[in-house]
N, C-alpha and C. Protein backbone atom coordinates (compact mmCIF):
# COMPACT_ATOMS: atom_id res chain seq x y z
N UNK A 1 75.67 91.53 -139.27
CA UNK A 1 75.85 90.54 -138.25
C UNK A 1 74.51 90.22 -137.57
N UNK A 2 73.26 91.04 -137.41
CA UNK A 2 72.26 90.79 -136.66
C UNK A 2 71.41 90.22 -137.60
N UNK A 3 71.64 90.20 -138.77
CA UNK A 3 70.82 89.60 -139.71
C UNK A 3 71.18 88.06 -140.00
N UNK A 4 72.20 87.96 -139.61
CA UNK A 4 72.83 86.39 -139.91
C UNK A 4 72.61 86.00 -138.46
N UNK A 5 72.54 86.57 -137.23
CA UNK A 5 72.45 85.79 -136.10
C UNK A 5 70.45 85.48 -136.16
N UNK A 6 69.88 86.53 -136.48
CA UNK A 6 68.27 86.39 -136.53
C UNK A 6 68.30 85.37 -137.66
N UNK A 7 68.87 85.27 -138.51
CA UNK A 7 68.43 84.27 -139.21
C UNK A 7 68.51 82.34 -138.90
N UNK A 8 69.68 82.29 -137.89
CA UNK A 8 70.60 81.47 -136.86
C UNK A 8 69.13 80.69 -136.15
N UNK A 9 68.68 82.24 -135.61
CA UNK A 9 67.45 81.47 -134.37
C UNK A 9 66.82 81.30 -135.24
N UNK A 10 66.47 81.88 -135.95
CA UNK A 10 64.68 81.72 -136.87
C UNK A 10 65.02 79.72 -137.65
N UNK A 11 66.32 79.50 -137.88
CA UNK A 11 66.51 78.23 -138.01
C UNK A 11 66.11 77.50 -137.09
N UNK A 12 66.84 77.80 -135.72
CA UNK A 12 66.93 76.64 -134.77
C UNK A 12 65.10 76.71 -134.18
N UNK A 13 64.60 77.71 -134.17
CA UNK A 13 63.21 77.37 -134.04
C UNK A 13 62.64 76.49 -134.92
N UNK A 14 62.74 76.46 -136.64
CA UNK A 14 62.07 75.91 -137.30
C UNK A 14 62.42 74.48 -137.18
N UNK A 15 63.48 74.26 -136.67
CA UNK A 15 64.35 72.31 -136.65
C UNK A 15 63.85 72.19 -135.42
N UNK A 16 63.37 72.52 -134.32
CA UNK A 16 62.62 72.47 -132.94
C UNK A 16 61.17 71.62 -132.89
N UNK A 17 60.61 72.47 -134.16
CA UNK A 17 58.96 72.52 -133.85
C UNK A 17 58.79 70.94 -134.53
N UNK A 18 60.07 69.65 -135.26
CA UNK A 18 59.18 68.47 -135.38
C UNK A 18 58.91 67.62 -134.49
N UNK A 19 58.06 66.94 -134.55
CA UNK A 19 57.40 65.54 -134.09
C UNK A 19 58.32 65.01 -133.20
N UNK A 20 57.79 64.79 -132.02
CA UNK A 20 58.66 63.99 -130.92
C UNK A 20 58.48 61.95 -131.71
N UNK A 21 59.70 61.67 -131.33
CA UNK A 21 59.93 60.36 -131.65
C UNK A 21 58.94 59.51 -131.27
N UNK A 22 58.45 58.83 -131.76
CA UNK A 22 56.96 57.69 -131.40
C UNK A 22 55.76 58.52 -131.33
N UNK A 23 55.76 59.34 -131.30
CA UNK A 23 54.32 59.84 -131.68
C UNK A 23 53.42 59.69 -132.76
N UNK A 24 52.05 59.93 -132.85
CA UNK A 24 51.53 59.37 -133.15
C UNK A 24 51.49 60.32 -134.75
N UNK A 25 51.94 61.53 -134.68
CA UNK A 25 52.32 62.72 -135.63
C UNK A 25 53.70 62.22 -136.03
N UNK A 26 54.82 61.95 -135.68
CA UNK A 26 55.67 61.46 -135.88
C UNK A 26 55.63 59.56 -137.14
N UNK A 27 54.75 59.01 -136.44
CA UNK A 27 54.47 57.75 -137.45
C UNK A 27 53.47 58.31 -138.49
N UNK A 28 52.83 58.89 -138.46
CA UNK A 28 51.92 59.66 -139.84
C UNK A 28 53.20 60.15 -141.03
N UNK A 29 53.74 61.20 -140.39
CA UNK A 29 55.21 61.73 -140.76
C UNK A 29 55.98 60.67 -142.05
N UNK A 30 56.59 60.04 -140.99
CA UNK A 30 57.37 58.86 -141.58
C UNK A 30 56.74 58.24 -142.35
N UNK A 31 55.28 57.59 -142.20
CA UNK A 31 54.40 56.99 -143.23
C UNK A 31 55.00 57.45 -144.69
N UNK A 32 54.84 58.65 -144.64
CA UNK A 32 53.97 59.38 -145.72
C UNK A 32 56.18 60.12 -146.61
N UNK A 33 57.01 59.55 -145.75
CA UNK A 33 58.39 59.68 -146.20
C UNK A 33 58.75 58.53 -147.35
N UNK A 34 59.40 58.56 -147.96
CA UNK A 34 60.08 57.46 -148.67
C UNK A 34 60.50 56.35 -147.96
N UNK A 35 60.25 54.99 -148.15
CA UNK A 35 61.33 54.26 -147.44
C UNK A 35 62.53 54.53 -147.40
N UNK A 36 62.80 54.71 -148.67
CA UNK A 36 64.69 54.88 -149.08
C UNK A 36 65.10 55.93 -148.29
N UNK A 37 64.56 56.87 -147.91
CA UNK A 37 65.00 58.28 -147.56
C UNK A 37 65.17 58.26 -145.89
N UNK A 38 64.54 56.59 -145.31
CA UNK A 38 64.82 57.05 -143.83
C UNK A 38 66.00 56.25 -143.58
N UNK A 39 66.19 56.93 -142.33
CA UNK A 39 67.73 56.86 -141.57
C UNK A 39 67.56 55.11 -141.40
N UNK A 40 68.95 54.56 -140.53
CA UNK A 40 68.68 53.02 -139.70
C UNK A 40 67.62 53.48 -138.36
N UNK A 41 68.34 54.44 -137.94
CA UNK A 41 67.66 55.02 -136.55
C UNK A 41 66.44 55.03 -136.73
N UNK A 42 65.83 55.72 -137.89
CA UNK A 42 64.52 55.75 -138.42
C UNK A 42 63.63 54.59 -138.06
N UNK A 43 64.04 54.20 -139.23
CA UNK A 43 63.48 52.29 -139.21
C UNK A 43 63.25 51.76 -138.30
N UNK A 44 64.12 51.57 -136.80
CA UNK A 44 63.93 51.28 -135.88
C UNK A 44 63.06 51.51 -135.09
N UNK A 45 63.10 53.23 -134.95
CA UNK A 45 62.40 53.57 -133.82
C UNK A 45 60.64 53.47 -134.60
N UNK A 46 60.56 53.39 -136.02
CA UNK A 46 59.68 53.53 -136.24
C UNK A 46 59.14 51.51 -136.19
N UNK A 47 59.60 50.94 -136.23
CA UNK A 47 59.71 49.55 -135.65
C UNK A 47 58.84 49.90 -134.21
N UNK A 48 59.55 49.77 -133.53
CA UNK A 48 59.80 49.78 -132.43
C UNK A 48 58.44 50.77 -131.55
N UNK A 49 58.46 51.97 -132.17
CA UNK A 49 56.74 52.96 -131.85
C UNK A 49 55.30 52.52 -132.30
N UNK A 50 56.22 52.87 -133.38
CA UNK A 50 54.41 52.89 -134.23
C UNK A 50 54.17 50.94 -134.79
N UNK A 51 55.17 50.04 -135.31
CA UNK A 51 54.72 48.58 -135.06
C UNK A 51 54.50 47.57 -134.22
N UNK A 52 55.10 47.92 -133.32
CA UNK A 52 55.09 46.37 -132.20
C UNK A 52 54.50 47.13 -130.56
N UNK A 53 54.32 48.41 -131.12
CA UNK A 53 53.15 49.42 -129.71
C UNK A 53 51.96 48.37 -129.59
């Protein structure tokens, strides 16, 4: 049981540490993603940050 809960956090740390939305690490990020592979949300915010900033 302590091995499946340590493994629990050691997740939720690693899904923590990406790129805040519009940043400037965040549009590098996405750059360098597939088109096909991003979300609508994606597209947008990446619209919306990193093109018309």
């Amino acid at each position: 049981m302590k091995k499946i809960l340590l493994l629990c956090l050691l997740l939720i740390q690693l899904v923590a540490c990406s790129a805040e939305v519009g940043s400037t690490e965040w549009c590098e990020d996405l750059k360098q993603k597939p088109k096909g592979e991003w979300t609508a949300n994606e597209a947008g915010d990446f619209a919306k940050h990193c093109l018309f900033n």
